[in-house]
Protein backbone atom coordinates (compact mmCIF):
# COMPACT_ATOMS: atom_id res chain seq x y z
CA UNK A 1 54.04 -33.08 -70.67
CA UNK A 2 54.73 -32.71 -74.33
CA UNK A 3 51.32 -33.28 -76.06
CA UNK A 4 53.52 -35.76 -78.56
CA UNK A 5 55.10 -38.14 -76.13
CA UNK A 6 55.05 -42.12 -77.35
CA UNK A 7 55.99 -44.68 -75.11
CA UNK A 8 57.05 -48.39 -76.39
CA UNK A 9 56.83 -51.56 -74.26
CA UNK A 10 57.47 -54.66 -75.62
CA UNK A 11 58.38 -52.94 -79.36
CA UNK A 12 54.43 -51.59 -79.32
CA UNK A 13 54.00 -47.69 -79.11
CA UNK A 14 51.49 -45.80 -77.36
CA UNK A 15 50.99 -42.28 -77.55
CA UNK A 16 50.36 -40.99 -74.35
CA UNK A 17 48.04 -38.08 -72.93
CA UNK A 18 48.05 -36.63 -69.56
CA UNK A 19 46.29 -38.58 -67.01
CA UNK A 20 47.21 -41.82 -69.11
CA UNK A 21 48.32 -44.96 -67.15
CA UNK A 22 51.16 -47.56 -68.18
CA UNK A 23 50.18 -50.79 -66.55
CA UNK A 24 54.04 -52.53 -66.66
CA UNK A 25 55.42 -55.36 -65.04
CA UNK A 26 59.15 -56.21 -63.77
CA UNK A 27 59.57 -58.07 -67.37
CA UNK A 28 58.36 -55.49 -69.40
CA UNK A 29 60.72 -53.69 -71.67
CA UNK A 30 60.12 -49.93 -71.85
CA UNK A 31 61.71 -46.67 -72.11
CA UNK A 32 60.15 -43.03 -73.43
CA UNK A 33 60.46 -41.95 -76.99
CA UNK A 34 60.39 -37.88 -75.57
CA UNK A 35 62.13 -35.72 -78.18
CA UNK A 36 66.22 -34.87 -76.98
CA UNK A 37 65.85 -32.28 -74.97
CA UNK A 38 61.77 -32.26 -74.71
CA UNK A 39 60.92 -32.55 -70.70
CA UNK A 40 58.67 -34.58 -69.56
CA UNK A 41 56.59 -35.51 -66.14
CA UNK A 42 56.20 -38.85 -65.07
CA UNK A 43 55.09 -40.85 -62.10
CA UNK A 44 55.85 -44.41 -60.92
CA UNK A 45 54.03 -46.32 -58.04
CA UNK A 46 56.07 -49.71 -57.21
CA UNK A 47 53.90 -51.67 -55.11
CA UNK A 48 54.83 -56.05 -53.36
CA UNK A 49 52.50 -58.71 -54.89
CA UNK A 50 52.59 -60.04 -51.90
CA UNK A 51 50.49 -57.01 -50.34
CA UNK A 52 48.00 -56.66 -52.96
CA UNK A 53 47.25 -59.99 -53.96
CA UNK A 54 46.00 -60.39 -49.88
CA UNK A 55 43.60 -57.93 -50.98
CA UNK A 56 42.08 -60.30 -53.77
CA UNK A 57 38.53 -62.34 -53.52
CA UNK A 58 37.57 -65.54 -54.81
CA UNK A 59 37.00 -64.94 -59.03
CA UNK A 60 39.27 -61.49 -58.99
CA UNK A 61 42.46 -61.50 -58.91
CA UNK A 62 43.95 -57.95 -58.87
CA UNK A 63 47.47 -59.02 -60.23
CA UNK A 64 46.25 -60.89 -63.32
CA UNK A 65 46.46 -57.12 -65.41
CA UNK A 66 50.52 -58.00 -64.58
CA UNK A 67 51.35 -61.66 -64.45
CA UNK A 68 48.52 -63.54 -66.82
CA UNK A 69 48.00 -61.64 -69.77
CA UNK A 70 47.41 -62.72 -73.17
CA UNK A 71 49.67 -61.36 -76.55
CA UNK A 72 46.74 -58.42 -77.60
CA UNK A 73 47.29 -57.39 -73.65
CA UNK A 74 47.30 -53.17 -74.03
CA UNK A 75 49.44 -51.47 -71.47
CA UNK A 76 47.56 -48.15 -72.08
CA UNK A 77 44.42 -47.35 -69.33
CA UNK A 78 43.10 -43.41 -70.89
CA UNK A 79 41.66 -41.77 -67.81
CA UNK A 80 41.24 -38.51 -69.93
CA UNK A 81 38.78 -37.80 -72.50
């Protein structure tokens, strides 16, 4: 991956390292900001609400990081680092 790659969702820009994770939902609006021409390695896991939220407990909700999320939400999770 190009050690310079940004990312905007929502008009906010990240700049991403390897091993970085977009959180995104269906009404997010997103797209790469790669240099023309620059390649670039991505993954994308797609996954039914209706499957994970059956694997939620009472006081956690796993979907709330895509569907209840307040204006300062950040997109970004760094694994690296």
């Amino acid at each position: 991956m190009n050690e310079a790659l940004e990312y905007q969702v929502n008009g906010a820009r990240y700049s991403l390292a390897k091993g970085d994770i977009l959180v995104l939902n269906q009404f997010d609006i997103h797209q790469s900001l790669a240099a023309p021409g620059e390649p670039y390695h991505r993954q994308v896991t797609v996954f039914y609400p209706e499957l994970v939220s059956s694997w939620s407990v009472p006081g956690y909700d796993l979907l709330r990081c895509f569907d209840r999320r307040d204006r300062e939400f950040n997109h970004l999770v760094r694994l690296s680092r």
